[in-house]
Structures are given as C-alpha cells and as structure tokens.
Protein backbone atom coordinates (compact mmCIF):
# COMPACT_ATOMS: atom_id res chain seq x y z
CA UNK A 1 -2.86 107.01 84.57
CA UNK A 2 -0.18 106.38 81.64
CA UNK A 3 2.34 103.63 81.45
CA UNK A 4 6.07 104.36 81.19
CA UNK A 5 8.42 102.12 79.61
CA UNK A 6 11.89 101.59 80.35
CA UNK A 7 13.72 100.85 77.34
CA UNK A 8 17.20 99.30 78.04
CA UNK A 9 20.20 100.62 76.41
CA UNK A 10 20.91 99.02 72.86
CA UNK A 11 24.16 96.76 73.01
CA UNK A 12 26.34 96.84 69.68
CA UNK A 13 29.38 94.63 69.13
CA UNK A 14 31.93 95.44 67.02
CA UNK A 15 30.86 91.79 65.26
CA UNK A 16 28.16 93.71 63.70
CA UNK A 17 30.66 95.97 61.71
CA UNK A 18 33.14 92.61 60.98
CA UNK A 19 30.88 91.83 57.05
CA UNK A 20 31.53 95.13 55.90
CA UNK A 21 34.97 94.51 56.20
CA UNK A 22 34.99 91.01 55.15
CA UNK A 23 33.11 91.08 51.66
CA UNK A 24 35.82 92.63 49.52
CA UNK A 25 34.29 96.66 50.27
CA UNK A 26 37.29 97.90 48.90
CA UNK A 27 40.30 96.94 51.50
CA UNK A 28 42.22 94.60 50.49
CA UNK A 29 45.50 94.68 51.99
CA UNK A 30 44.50 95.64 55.29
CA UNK A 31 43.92 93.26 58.17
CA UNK A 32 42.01 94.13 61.11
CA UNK A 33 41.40 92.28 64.12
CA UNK A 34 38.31 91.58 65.38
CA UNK A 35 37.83 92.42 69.04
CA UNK A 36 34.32 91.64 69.41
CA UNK A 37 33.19 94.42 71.92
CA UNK A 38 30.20 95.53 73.89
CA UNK A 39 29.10 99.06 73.85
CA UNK A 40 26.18 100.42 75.92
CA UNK A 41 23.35 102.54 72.95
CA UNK A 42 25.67 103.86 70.06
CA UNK A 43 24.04 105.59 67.00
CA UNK A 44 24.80 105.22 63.44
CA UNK A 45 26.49 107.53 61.65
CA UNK A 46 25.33 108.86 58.20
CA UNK A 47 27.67 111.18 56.85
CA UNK A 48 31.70 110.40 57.07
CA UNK A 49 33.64 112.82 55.22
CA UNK A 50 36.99 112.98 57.16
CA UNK A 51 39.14 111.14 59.61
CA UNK A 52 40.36 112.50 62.96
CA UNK A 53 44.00 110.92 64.05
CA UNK A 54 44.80 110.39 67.84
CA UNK A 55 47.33 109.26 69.59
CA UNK A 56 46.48 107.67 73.47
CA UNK A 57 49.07 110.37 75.20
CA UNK A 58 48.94 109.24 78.71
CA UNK A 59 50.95 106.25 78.24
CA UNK A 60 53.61 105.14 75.80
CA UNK A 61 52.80 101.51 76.60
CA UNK A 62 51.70 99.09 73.64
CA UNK A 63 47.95 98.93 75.11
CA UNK A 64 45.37 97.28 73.22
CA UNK A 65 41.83 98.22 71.97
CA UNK A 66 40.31 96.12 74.64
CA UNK A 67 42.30 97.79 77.17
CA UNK A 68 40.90 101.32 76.08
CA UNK A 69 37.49 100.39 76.18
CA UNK A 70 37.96 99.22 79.34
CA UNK A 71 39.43 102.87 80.34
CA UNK A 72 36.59 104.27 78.34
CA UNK A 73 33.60 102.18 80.15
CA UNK A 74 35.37 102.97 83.83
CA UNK A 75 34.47 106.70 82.82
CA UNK A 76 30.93 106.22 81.90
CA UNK A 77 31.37 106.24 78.37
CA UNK A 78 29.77 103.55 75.88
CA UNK A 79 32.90 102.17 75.16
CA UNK A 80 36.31 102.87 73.37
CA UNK A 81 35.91 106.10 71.24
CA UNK A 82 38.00 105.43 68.38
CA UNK A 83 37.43 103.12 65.37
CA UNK A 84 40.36 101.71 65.10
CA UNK A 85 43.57 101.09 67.33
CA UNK A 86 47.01 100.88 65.64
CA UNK A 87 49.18 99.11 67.84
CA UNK A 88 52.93 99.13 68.19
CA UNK A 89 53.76 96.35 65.78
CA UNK A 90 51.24 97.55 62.89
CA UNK A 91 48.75 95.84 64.02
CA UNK A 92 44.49 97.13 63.50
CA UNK A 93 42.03 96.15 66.10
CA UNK A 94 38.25 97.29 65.60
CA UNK A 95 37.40 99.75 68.02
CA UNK A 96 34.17 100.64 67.94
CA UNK A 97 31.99 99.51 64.99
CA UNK A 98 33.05 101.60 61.82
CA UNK A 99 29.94 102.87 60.67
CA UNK A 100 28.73 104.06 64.23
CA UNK A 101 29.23 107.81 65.57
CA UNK A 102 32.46 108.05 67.42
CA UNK A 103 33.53 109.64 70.84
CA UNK A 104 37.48 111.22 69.90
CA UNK A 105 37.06 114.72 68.87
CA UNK A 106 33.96 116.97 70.54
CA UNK A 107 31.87 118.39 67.86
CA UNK A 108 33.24 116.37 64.74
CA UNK A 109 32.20 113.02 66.16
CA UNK A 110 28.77 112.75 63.78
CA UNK A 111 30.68 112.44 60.57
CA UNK A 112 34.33 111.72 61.28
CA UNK A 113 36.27 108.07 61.50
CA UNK A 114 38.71 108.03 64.92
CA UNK A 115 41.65 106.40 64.09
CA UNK A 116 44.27 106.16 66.96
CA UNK A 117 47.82 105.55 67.08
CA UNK A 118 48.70 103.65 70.38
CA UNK A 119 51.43 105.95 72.62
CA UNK A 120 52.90 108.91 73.57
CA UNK A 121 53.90 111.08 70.44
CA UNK A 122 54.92 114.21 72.08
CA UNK A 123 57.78 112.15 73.91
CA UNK A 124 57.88 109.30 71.60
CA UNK A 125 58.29 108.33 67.35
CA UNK A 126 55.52 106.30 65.93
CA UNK A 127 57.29 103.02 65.24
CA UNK A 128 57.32 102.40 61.52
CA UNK A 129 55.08 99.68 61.39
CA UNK A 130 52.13 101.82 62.59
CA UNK A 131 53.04 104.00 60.30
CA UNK A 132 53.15 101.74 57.80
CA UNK A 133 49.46 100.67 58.69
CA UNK A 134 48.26 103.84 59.30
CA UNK A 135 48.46 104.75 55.62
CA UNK A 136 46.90 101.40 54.36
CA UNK A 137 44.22 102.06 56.76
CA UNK A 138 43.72 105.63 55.81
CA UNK A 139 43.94 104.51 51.96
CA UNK A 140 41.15 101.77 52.69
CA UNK A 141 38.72 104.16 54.44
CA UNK A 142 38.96 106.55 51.93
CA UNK A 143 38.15 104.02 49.24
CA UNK A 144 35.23 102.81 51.42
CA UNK A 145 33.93 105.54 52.31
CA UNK A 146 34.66 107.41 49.00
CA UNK A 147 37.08 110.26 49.23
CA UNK A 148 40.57 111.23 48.63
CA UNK A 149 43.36 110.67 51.27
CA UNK A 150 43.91 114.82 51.79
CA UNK A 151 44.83 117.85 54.28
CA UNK A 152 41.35 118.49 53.70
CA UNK A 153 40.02 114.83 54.52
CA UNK A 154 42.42 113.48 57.28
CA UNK A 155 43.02 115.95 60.33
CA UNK A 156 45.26 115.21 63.68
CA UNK A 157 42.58 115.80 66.64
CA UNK A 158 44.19 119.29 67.49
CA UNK A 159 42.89 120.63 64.64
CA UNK A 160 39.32 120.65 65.77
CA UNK A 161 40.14 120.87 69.62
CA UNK A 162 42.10 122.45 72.40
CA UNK A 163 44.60 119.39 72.93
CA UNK A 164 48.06 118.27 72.32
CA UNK A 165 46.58 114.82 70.35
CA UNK A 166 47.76 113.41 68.39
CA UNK A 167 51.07 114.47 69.89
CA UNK A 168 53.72 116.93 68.26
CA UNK A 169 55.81 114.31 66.67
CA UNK A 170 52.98 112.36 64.71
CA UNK A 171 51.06 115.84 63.68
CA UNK A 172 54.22 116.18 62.10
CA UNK A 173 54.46 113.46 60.16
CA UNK A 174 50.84 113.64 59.15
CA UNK A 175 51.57 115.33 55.65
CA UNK A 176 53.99 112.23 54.91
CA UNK A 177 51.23 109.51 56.36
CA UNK A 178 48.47 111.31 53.85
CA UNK A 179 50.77 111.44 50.85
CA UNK A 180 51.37 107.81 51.69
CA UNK A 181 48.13 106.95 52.02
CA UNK A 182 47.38 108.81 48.61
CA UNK A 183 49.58 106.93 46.57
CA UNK A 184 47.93 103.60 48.08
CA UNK A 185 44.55 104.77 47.73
C-alpha cells in the first residue's frame, strides 16, 4: 500500500523579489514600494521578452496593490496578477514578485511583465504622474531585463485578448509612453 504526500502550496512574498531591485540592476531613478505580499504556489518565469499594460477598468478609484490582491485572492487566484501597480500620484507598488509568471493577459503570462495603470481609461485620462512613471518603469524593465522600449516589446492587454484593457484612452497614448520610455532607456 503506497504513501501519498500532501505537499502544501509554496508561499512567495513579494520580499523575495525586493534585492533585485535594490542592488543597483539597472533602475535607478525608479522607486518602488514594497508591499510585502503573500501569494499561494507561483512559478518562476524564464523567458521575459515583452510587457503587457493594463489598466483596472472597473473602478476609477485610486486603489492600491494590496487592495487588488485582495480582489484577486477573493476569486481564487494566487494573488494580484500584475507586477506592478501605478497609482494615481506616480507612485510603483510591487505586485507580484517580478521575476515570477504573471496572471494579466491569458496565454502571454509565461514570458510577459504586467504592468497596470490604476483606473478607468475608457472614461478617464491617466493623470500625468502615472504617466510619468510608467515610462521610467518601462525604461527600467527594459534595461533589466535587456530589450528595447518598442511596439514590438510593450503591448496594451487588447492586443493579445478579447478586452477593452487597458482602456481606449491609455492604448492611445501608448506610442507616446514607449517613445518616452525609449529616450529614458
């Protein structure tokens, strides 16, 4: 008669991305903030050759990462999907640990970076300070992870699926955020 073990799920924080960001890996000038999450089992990526941008859609509130993840856990889910959180101000929370697969765009997940911009862009601007930190972020990524800011590197989610994200009014702008983004990189 064989035993069967029960392996429990593998809890990640997002303190176990915070060194990479923290020993000069090619970002100065951006600030995130550390929020220090749990996730139930997450697996690491290997590959990350683009970025996916989001926007959260159902709200045009200033919510935080922490808030998402709680949305995101309430489903069933691991945690928060996205890497990174952009709040209204221009401020860069940690989402789920950079270097770990994602859960924002279905089928690109496995080598993609999910960067979101918090609120409602089909009714709603981006305020200028997340767009303001959405290029330095998107310059800093691509330096860490080694490509060029590009159409052919940084994507809005409907370009991959069947949705409205990352809203009509920040898809459009995306060509100006990645030419921004360019000349910081």
């Amino acid at each position: 008669m064989g035993v069967g073990l029960a392996l429990a799920p593998e809890i990640v924080t997002s303190k176990m991305a915070e060194a990479a960001w923290q020993d000069g890996s090619g970002l100065s000038g951006v600030s995130i903030r550390q929020t220090y999450l749990t996730f139930r089992s997450l697996t690491n990526r290997r590959v990350t050759d683009a970025i996916i941008v989001h926007h959260v859609g159902n709200t045009n509130a200033d919510v935080s990462a922490e808030t998402i993840h709680r949305w995101h856990l309430a489903n069933g889910w691991a945690g928060i999907g996205y890497h990174f959180v952009i709040r209204k101000d221009g401020t860069i929370e940690q989402g789920r640990p950079m270097d770990t697969v994602g859960a924002h765009c279905y089928g690109e997940n496995d080598h993609t970076v999910g960067v979101n911009l918090v609120g409602n862009f089909e009714d709603y601007m981006p305020e200028d300070a997340q767009v303001a930190s959405a290029k330095k972020l998107l310059a800093a990524l691509c330096r860490y992870y080694g490509f060029a800011p590009s159409s052919a590197t940084i994507f809005g989610h409907r370009d991959f699926n069947a949705t409205a994200c990352p809203g009509q009014n920040l898809y459009d702008m995306l060509p100006d955020i990645i030419h921004g983004a360019a000349a910081i990189y």
